[in-house]
PDB file of N, CA and C in Angstrom:
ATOM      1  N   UNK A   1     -85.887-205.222 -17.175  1.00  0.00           N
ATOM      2  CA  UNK A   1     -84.922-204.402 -16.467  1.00  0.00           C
ATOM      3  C   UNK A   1     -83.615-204.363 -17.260  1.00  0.00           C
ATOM      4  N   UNK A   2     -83.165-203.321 -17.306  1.00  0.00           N
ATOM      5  CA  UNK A   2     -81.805-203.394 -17.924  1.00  0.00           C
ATOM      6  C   UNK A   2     -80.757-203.721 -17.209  1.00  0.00           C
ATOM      7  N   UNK A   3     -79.780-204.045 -17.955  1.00  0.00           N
ATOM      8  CA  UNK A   3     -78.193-204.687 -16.908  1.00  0.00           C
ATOM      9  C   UNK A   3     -77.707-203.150 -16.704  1.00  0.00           C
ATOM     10  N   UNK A   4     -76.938-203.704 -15.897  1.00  0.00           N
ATOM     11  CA  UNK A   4     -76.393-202.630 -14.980  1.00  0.00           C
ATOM     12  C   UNK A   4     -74.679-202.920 -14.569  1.00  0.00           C
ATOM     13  N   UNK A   5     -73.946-202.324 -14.812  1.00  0.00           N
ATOM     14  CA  UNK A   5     -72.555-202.489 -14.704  1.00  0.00           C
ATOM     15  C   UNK A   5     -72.179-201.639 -13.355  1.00  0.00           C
ATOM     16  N   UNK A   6     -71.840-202.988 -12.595  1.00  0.00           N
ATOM     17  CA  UNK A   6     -70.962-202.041 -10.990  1.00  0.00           C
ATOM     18  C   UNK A   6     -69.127-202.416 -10.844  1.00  0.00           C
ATOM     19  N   UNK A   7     -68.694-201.744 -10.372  1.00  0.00           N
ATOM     20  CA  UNK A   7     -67.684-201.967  -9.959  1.00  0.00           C
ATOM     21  C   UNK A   7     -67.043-202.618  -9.561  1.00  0.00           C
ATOM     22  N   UNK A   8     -65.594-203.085  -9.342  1.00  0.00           N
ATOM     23  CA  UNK A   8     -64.575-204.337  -8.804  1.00  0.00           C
ATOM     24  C   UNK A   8     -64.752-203.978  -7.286  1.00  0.00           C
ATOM     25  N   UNK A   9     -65.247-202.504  -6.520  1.00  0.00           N
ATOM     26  CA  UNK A   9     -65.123-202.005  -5.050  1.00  0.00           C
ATOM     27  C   UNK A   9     -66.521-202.268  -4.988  1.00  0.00           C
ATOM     28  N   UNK A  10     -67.585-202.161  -5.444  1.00  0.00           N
ATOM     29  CA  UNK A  10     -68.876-202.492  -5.093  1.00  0.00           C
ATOM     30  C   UNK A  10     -68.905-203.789  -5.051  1.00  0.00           C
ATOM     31  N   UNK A  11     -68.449-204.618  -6.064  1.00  0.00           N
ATOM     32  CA  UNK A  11     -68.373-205.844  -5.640  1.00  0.00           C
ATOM     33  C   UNK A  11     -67.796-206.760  -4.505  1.00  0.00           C
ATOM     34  N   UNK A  12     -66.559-206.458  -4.315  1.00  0.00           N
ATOM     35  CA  UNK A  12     -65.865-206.931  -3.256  1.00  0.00           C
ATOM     36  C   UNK A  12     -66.903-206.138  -1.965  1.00  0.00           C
ATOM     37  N   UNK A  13     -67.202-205.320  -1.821  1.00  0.00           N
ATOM     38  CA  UNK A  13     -68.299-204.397  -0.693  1.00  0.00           C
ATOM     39  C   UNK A  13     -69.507-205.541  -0.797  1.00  0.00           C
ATOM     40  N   UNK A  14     -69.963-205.802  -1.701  1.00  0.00           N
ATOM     41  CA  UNK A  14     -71.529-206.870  -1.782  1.00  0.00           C
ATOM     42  C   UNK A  14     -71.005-208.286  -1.437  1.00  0.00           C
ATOM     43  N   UNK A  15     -70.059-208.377  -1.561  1.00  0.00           N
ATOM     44  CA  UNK A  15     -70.021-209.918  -1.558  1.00  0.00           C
ATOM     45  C   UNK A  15     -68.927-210.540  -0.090  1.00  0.00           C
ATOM     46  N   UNK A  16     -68.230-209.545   0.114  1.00  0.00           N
ATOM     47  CA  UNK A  16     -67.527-209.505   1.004  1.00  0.00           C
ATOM     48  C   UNK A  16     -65.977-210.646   0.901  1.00  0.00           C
ATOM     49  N   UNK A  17     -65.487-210.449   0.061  1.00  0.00           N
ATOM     50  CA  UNK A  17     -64.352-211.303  -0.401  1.00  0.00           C
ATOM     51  C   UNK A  17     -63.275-209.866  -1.182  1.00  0.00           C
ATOM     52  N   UNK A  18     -61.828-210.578  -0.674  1.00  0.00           N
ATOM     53  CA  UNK A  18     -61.071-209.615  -1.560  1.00  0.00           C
ATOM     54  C   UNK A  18     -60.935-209.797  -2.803  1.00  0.00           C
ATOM     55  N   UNK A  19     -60.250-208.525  -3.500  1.00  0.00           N
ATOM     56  CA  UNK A  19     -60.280-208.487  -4.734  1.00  0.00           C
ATOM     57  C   UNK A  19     -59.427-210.127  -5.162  1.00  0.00           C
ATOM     58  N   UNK A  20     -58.009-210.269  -4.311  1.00  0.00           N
ATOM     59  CA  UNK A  20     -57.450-211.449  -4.896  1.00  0.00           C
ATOM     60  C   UNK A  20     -58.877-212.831  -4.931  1.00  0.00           C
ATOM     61  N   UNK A  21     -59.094-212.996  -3.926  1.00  0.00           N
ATOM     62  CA  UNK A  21     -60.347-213.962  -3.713  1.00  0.00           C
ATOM     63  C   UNK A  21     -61.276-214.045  -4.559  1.00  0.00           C
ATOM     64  N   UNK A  22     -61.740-212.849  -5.566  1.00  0.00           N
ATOM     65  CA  UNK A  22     -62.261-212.867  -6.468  1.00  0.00           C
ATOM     66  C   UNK A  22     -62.041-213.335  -7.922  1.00  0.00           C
ATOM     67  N   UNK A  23     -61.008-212.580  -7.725  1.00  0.00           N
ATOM     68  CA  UNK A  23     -59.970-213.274  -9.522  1.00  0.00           C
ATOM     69  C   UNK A  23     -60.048-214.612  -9.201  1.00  0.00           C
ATOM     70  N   UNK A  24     -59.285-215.214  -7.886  1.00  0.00           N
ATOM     71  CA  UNK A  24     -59.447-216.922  -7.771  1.00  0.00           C
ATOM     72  C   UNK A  24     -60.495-217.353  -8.362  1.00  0.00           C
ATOM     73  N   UNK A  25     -61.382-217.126  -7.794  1.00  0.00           N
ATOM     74  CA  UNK A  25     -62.743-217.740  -8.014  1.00  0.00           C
ATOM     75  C   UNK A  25     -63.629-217.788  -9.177  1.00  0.00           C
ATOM     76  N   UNK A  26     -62.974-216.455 -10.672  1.00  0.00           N
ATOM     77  CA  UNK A  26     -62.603-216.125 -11.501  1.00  0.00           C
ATOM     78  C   UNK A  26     -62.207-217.573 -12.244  1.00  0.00           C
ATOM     79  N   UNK A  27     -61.346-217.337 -11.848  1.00  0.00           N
ATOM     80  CA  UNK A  27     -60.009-218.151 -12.699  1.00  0.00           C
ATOM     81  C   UNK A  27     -60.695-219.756 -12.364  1.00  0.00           C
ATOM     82  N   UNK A  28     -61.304-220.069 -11.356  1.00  0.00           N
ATOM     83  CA  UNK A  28     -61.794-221.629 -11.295  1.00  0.00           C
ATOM     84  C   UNK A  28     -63.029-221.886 -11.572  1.00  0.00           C
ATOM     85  N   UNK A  29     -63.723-220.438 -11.788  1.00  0.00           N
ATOM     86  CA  UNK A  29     -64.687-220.573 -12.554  1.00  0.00           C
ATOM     87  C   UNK A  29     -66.132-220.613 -12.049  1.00  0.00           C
ATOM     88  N   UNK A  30     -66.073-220.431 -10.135  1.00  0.00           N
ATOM     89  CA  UNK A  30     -67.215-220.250  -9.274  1.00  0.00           C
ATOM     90  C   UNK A  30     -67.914-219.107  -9.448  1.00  0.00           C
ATOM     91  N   UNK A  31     -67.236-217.774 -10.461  1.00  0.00           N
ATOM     92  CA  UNK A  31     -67.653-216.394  -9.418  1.00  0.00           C
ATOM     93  C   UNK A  31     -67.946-216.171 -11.171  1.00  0.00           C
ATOM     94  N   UNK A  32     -68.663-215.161 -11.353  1.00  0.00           N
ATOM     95  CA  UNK A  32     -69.039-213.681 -12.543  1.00  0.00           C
ATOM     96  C   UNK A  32     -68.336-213.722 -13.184  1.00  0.00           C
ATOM     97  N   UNK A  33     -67.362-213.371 -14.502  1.00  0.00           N
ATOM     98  CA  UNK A  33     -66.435-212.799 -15.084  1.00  0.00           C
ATOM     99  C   UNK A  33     -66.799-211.568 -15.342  1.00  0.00           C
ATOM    100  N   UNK A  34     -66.015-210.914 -14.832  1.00  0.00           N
ATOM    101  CA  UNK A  34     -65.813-209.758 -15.389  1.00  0.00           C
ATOM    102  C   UNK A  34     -66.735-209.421 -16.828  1.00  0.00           C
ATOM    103  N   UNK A  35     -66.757-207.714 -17.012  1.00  0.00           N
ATOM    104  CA  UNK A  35     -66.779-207.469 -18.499  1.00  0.00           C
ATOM    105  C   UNK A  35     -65.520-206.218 -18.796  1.00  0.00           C
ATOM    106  N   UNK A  36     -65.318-206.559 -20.231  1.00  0.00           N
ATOM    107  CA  UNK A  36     -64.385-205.590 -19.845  1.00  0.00           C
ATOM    108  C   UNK A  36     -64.967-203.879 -21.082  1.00  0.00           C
ATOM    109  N   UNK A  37     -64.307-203.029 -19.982  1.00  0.00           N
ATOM    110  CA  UNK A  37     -65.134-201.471 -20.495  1.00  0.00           C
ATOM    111  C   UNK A  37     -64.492-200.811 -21.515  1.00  0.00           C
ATOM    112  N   UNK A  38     -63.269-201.529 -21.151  1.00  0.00           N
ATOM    113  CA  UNK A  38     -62.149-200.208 -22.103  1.00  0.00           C
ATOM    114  C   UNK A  38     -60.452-200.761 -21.881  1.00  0.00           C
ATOM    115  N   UNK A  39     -59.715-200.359 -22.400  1.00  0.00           N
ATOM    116  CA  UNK A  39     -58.577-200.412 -22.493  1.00  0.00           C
ATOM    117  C   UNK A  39     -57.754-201.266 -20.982  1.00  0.00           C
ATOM    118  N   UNK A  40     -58.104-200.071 -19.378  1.00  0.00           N
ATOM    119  CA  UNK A  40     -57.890-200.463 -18.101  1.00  0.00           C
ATOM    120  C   UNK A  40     -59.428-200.579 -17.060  1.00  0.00           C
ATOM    121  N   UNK A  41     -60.231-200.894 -17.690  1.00  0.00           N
ATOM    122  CA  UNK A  41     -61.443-200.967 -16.940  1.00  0.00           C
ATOM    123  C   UNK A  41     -62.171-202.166 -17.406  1.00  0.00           C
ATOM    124  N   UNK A  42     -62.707-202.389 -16.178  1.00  0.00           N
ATOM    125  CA  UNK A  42     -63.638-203.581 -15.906  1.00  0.00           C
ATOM    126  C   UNK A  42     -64.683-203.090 -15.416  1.00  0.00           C
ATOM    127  N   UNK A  43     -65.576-204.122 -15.264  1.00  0.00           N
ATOM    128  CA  UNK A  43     -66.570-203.980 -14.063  1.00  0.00           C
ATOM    129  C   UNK A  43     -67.491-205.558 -14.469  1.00  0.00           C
ATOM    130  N   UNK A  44     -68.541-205.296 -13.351  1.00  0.00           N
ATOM    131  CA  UNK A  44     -69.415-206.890 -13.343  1.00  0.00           C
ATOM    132  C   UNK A  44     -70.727-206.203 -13.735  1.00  0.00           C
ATOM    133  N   UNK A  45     -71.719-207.357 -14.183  1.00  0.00           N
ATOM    134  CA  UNK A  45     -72.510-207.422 -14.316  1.00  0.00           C
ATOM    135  C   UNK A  45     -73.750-207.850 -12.772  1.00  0.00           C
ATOM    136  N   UNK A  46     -74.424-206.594 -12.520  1.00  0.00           N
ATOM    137  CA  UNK A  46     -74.814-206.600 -11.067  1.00  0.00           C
ATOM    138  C   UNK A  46     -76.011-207.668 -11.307  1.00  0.00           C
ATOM    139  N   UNK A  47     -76.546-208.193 -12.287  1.00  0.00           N
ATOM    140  CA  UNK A  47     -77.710-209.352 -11.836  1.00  0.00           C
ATOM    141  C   UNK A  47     -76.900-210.617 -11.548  1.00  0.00           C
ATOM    142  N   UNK A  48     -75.809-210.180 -12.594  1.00  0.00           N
ATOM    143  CA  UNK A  48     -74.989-212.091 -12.499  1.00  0.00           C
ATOM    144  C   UNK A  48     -74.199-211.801 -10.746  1.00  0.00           C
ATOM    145  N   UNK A  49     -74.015-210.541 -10.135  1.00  0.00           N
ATOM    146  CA  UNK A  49     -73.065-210.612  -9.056  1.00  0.00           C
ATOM    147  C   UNK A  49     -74.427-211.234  -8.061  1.00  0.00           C
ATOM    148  N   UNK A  50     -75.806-210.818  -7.854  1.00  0.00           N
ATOM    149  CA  UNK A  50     -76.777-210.900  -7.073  1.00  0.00           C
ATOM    150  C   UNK A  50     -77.743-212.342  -7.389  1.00  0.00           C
ATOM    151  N   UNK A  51     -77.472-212.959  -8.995  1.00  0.00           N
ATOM    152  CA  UNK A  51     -77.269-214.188  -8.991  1.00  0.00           C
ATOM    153  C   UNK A  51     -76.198-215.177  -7.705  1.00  0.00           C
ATOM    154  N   UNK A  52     -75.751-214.970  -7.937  1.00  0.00           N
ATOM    155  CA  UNK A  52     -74.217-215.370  -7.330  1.00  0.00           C
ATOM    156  C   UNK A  52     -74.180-215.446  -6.306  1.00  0.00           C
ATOM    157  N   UNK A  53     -74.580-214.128  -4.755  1.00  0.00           N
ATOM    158  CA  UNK A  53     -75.088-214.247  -4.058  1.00  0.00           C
ATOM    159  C   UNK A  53     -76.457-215.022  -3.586  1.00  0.00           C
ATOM    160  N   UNK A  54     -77.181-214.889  -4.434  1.00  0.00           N
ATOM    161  CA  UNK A  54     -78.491-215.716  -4.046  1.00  0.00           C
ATOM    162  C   UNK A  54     -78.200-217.514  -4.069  1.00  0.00           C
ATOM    163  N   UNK A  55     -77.558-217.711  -5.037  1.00  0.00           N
ATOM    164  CA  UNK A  55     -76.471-219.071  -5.067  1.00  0.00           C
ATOM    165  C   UNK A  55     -76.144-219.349  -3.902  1.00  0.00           C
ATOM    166  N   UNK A  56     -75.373-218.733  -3.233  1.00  0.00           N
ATOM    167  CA  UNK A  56     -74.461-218.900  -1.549  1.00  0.00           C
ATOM    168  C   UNK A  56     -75.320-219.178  -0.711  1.00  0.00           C
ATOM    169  N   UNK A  57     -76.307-218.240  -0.935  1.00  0.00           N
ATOM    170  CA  UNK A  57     -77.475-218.567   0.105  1.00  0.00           C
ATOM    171  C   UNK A  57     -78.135-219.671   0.469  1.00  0.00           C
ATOM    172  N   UNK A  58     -78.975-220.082  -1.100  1.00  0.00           N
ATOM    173  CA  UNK A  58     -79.356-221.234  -1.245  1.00  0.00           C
ATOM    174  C   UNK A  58     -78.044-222.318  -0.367  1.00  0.00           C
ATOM    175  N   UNK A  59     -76.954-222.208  -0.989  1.00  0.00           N
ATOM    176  CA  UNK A  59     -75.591-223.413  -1.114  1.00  0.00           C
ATOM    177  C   UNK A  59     -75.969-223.452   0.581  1.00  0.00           C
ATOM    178  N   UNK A  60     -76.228-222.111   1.372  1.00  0.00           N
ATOM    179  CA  UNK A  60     -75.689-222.474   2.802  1.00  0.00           C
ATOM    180  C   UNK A  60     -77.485-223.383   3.321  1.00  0.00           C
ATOM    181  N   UNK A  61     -78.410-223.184   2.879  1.00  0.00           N
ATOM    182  CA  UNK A  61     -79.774-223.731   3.323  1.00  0.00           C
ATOM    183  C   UNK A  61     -79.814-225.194   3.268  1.00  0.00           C
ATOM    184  N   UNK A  62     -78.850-225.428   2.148  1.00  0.00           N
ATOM    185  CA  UNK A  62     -79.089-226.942   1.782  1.00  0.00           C
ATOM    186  C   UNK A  62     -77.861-228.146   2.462  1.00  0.00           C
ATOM    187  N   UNK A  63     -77.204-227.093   3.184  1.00  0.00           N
ATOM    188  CA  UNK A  63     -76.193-227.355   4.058  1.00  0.00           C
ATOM    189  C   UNK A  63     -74.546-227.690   2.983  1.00  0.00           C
ATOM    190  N   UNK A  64     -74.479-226.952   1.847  1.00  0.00           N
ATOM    191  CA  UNK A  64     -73.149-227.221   1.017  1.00  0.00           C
ATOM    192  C   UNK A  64     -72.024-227.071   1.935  1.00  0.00           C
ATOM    193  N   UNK A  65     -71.079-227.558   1.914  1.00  0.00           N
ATOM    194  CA  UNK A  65     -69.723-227.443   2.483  1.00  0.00           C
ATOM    195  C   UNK A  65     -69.786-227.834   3.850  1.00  0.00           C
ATOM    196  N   UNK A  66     -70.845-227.901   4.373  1.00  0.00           N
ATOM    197  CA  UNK A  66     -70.610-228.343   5.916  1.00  0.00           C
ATOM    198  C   UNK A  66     -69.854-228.947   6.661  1.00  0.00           C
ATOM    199  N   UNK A  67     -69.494-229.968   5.728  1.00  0.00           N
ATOM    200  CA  UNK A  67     -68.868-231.190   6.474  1.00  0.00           C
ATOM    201  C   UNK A  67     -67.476-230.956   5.862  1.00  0.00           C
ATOM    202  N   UNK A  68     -67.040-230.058   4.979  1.00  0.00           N
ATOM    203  CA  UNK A  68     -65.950-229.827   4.395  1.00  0.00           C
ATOM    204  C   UNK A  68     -65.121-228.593   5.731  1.00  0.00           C
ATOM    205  N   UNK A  69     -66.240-227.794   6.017  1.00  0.00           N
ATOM    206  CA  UNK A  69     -65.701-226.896   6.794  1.00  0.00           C
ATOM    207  C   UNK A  69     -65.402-227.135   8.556  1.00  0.00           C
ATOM    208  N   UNK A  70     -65.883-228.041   8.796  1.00  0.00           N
ATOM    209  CA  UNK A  70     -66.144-228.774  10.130  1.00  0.00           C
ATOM    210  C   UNK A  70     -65.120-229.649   9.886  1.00  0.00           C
ATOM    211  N   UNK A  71     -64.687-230.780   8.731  1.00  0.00           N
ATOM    212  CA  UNK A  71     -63.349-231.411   8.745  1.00  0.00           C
ATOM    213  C   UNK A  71     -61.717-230.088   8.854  1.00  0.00           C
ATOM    214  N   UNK A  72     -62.118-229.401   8.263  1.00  0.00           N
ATOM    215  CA  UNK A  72     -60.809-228.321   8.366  1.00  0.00           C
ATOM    216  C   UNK A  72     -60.612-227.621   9.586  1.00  0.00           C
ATOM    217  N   UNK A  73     -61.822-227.508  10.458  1.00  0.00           N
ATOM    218  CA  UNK A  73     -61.944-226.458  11.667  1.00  0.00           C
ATOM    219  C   UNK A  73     -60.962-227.921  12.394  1.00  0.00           C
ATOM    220  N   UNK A  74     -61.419-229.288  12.424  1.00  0.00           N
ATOM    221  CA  UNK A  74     -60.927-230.462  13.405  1.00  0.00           C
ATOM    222  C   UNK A  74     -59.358-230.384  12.799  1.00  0.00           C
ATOM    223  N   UNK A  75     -59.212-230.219  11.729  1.00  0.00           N
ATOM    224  CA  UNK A  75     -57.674-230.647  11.438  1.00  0.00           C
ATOM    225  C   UNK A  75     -56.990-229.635  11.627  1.00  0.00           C
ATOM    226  N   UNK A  76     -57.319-228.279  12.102  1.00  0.00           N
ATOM    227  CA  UNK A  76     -56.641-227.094  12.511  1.00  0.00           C
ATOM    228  C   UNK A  76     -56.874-227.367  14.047  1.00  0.00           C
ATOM    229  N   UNK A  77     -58.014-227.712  14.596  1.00  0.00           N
ATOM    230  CA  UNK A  77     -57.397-227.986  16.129  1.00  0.00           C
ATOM    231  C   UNK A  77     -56.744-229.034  16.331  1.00  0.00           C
ATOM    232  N   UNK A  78     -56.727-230.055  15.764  1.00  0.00           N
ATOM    233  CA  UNK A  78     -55.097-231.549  16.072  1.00  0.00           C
ATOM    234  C   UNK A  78     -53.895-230.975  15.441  1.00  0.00           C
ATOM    235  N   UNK A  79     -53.744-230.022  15.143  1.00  0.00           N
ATOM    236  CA  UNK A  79     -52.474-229.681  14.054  1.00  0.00           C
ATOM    237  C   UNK A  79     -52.022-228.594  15.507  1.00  0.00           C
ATOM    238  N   UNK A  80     -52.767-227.833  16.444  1.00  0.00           N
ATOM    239  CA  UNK A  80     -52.292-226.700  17.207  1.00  0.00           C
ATOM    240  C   UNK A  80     -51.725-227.491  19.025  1.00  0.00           C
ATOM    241  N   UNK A  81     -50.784-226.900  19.105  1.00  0.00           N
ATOM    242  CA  UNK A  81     -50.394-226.929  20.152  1.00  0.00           C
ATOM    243  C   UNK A  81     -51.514-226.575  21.288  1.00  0.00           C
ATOM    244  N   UNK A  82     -51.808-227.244  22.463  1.00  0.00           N
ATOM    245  CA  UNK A  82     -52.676-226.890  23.795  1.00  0.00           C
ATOM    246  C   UNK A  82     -51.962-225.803  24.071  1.00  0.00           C
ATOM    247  N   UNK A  83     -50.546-226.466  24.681  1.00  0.00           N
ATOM    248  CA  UNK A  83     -49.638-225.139  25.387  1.00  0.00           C
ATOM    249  C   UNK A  83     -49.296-223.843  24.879  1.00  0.00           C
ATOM    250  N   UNK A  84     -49.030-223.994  23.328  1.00  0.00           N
ATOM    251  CA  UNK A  84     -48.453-222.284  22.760  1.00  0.00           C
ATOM    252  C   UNK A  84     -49.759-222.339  21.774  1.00  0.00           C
ATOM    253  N   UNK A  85     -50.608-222.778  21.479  1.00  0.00           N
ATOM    254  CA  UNK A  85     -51.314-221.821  20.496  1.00  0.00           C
ATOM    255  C   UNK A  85     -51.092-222.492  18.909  1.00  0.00           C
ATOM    256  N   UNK A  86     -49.572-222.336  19.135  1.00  0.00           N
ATOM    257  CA  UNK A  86     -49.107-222.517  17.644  1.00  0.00           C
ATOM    258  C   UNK A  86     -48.900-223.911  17.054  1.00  0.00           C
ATOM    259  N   UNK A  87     -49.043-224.079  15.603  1.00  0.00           N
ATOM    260  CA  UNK A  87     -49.636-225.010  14.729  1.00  0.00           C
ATOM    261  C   UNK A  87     -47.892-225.904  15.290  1.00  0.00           C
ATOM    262  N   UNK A  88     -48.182-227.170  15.070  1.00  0.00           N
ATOM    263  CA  UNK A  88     -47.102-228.198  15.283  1.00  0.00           C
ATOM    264  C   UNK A  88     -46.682-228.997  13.912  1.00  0.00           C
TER     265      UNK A  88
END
């Protein structure tokens, strides 16, 4: 099969993260890099973006982050006020 070059809007559309969220993830080294087309253009490489996804998937089956995301959900409810809502 040949590679296939999609877009920075198809991507953020497939993967469901914003464009900033992407560069992050970029820059730390979790996500695709880019290729670049031309002078002001980019785009990704759609097996490495559907790699990537299939990654997450797996990450969520084997239970990755679980206990990372369940400690942050508890320390955002002891951090919030009962009465207003708002963080203390």
């Amino acid at each position: 099969m040949a590679e296939r070059f999609i877009s920075s809007t198809d991507v953020k559309e497939r993967v469901g993260l914003s464009k900033t969220e992407i560069y992050r993830r970029i820059a730390a080294g979790t996500f695709p890099k880019q290729v670049p087309l031309g002078e002001h253009r980019v785009a990704f490489l759609e097996s490495e973006i559907e790699a990537w996804i299939a990654e997450r998937v797996a990450a969520r089956a084997s239970g990755e982050g679980t206990a990372e995301r369940r400690e942050r959900a508890a320390d955002a409810k002891a951090h919030h006020s009962p009465r207003t809502g708002k963080r203390t």
